[in-house]
Protein backbone atom coordinates (compact mmCIF):
# COMPACT_ATOMS: atom_id res chain seq x y z
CA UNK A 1 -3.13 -4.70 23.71
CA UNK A 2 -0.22 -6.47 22.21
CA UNK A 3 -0.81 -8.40 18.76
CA UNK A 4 1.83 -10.95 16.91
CA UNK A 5 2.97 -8.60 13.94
CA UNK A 6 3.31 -12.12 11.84
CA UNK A 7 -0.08 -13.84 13.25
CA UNK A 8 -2.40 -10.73 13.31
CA UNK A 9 -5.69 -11.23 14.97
CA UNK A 10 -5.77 -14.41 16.44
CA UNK A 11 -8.58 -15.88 19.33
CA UNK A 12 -7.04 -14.76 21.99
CA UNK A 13 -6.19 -11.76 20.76
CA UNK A 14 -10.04 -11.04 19.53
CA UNK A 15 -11.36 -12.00 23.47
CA UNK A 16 -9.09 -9.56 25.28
CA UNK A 17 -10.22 -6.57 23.09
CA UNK A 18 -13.92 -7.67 23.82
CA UNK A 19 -12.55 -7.60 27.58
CA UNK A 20 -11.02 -3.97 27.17
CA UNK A 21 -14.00 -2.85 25.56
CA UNK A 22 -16.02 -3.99 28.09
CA UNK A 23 -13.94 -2.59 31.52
CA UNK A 24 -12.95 0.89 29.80
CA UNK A 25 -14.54 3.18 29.93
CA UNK A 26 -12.72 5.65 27.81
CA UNK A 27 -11.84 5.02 24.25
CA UNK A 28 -8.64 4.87 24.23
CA UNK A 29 -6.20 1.53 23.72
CA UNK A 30 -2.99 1.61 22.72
CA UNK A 31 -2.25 -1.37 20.26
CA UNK A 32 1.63 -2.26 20.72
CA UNK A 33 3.40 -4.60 17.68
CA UNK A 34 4.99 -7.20 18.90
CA UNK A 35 7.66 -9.98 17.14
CA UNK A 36 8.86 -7.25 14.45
CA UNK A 37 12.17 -8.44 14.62
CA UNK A 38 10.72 -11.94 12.82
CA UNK A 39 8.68 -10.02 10.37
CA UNK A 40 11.56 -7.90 8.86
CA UNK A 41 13.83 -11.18 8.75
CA UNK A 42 10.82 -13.14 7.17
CA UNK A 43 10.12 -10.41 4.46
CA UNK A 44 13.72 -10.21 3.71
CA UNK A 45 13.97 -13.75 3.61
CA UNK A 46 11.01 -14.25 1.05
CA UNK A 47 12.71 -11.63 -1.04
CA UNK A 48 16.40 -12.96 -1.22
CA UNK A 49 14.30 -16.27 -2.16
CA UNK A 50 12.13 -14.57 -4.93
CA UNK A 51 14.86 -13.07 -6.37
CA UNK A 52 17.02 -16.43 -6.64
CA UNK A 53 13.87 -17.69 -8.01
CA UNK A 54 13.91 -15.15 -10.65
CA UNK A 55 17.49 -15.44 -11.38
CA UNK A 56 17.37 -19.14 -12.06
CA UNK A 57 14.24 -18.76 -14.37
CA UNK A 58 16.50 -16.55 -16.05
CA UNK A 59 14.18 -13.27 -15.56
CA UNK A 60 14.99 -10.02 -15.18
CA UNK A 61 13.83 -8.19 -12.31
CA UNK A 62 13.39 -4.79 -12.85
CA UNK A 63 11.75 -3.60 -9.30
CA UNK A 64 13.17 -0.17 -8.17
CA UNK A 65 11.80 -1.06 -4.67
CA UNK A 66 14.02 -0.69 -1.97
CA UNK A 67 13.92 -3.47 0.95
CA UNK A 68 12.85 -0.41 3.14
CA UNK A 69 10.22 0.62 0.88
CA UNK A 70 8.84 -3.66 0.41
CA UNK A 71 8.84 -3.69 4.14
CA UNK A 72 7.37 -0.82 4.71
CA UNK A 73 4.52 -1.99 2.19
CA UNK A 74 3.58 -5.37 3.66
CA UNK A 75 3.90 -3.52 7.17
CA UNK A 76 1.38 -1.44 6.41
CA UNK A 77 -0.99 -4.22 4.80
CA UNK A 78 -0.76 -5.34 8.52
CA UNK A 79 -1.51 -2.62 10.17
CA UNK A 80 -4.52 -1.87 8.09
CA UNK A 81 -5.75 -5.02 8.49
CA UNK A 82 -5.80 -4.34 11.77
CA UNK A 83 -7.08 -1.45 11.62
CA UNK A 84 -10.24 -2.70 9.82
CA UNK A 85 -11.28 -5.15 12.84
CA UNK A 86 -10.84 -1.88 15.21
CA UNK A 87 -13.39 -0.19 13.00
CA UNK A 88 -15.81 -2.26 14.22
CA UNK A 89 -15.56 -1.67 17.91
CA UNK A 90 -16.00 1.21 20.17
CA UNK A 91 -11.84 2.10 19.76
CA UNK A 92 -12.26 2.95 16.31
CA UNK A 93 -9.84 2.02 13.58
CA UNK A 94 -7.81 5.44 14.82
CA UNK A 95 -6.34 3.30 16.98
CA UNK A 96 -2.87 4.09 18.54
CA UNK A 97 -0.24 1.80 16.91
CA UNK A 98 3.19 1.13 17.71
């Protein structure tokens, strides 16, 4: 099952996991990322413009957060709120992700 790293869940999304959990029989579904490339440039993005936000408001911005470490944050906000909507069918929120 592929899913929009930016959009999440979406309809269509939703309809072919209720397909896939009605035609396997296993439980087993691999969930595959997809647009990643626009999520790190989008998260990078809102940071460069938070921190010329903070610069002309004259604040100081003490975060000791690497970019890796902020992306790596919001990427895993995503992929546990994906997780959560696999909890509630027969995959499981175990889910393979990549």
């Amino acid at each position: 099952l592929v899913i929009d790293i930016n959009k999440g869940m979406q309809t269509q999304t939703a309809e072919c996991l209720v397909l896939g959990e009605i035609l396997t029989q296993k439980t087993q579904l691999i969930v595959v990322l997809n647009k990643m490339d626009v999520f790190y440039k989008s998260v990078r993005q809102q940071q460069k413009d938070d921190a010329d936000d903070e610069k002309s408001n004259n604040k100081n911005s003490e975060s000791a957060k690497s970019m890796a470490d902020i992306i790596q944050d919001k990427l895993d906000k995503k992929i546990n709120a994906i997780r959560k909507t696999f909890k509630k069918t027969k995959f499981g929120k175990q889910v393979q992700i990549v």
